[in-house]
C-alpha atoms as a PDB file:
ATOM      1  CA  UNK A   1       5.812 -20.385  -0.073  1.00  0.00           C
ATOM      2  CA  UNK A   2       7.549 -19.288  -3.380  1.00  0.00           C
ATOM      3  CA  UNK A   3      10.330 -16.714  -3.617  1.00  0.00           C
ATOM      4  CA  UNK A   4       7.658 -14.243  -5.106  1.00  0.00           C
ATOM      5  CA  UNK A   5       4.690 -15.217  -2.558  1.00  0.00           C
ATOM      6  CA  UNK A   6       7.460 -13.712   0.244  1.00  0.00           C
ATOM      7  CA  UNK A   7       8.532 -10.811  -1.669  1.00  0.00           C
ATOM      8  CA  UNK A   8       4.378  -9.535  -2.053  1.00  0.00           C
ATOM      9  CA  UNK A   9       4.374 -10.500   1.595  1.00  0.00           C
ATOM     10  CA  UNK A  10       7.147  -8.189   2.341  1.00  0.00           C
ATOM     11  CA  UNK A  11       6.073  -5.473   0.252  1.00  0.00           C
ATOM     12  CA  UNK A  12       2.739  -5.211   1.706  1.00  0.00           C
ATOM     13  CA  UNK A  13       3.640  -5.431   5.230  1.00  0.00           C
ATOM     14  CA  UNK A  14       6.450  -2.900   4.523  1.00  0.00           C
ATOM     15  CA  UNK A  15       3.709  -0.389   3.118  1.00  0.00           C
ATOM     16  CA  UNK A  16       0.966  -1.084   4.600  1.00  0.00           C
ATOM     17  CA  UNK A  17       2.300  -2.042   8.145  1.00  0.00           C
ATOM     18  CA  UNK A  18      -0.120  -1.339  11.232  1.00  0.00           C
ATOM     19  CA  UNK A  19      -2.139   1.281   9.695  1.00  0.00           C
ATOM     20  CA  UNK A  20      -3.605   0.430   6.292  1.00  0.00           C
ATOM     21  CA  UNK A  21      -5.538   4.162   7.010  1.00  0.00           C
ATOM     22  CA  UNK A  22      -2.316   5.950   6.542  1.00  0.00           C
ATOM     23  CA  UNK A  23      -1.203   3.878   3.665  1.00  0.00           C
ATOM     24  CA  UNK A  24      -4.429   4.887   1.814  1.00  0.00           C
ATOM     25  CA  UNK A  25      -4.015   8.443   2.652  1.00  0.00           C
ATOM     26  CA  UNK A  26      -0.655   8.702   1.414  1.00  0.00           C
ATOM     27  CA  UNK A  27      -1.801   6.955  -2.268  1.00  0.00           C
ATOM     28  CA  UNK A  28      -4.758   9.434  -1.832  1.00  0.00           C
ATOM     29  CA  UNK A  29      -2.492  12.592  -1.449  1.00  0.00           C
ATOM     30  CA  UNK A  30       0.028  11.296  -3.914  1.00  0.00           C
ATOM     31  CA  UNK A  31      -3.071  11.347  -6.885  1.00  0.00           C
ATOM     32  CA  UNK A  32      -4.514  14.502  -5.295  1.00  0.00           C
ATOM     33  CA  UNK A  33      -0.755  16.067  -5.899  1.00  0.00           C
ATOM     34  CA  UNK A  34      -0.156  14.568  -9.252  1.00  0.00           C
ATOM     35  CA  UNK A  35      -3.569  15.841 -10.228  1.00  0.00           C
ATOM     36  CA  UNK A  36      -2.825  19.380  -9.246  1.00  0.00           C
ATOM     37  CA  UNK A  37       0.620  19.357 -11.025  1.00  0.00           C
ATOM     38  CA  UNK A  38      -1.051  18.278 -14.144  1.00  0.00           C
ATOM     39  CA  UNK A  39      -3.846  21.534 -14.058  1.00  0.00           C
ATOM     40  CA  UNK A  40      -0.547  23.206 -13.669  1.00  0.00           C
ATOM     41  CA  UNK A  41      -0.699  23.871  -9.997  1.00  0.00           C
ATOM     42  CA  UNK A  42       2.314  24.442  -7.650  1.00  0.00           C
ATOM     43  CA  UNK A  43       1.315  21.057  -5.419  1.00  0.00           C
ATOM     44  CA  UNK A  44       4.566  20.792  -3.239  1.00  0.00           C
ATOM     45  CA  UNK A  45       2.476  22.093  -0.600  1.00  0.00           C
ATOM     46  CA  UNK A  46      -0.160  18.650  -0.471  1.00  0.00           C
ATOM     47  CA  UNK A  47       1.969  16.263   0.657  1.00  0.00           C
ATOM     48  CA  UNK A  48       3.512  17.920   3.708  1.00  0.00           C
ATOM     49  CA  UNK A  49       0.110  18.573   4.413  1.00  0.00           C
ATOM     50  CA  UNK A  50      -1.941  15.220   3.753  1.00  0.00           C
ATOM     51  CA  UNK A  51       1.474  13.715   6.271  1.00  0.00           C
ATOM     52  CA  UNK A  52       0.663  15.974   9.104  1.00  0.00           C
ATOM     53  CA  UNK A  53      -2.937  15.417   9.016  1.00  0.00           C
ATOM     54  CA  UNK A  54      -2.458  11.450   8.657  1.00  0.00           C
ATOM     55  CA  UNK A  55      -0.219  11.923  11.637  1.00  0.00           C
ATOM     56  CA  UNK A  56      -2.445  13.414  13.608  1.00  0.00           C
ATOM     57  CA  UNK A  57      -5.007  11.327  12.907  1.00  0.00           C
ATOM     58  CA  UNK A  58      -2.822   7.945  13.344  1.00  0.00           C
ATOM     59  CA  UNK A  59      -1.817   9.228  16.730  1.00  0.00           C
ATOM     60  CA  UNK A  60      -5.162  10.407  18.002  1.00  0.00           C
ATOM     61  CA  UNK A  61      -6.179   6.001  17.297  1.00  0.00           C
ATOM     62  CA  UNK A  62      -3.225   5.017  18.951  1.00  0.00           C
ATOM     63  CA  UNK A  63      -4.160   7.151  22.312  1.00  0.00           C
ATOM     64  CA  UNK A  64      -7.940   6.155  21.883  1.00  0.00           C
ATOM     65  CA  UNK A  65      -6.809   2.754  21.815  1.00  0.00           C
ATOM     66  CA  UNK A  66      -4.343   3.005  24.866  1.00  0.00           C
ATOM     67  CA  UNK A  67      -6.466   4.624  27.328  1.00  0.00           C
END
């Protein structure tokens, strides 16, 4: 595998990991935040938010899928 094959490798496993659901609800609240800034919106408030709730949500699986 090439030097830049691993690297992508890395990368995604490093973002991605376990859960690709929390991945894709971070990139959703980082858009959702940076579209809010733009209309001129205070937005520091979203991601705290969108973490707690994909939090939640990843540990609520994890117990489903334990017991």
């Amino acid at each position: 595998m090439s030097l830049l094959g691993r690297i992508l490798r890395f990368c995604w496993s490093f973002v991605v990991g376990d859960d690709w659901r929390v991945a894709a609800g971070l990139l959703a609240a980082l858009v959702v935040t940076w579209l809010l800034q733009r209309e001129g919106v205070s937005a520091w408030w979203c991601l705290p938010f969108a973490v707690l709730l994909l939090l939640i949500g990843s540990v609520r699986r994890e117990a489903r899928a334990a017991g």
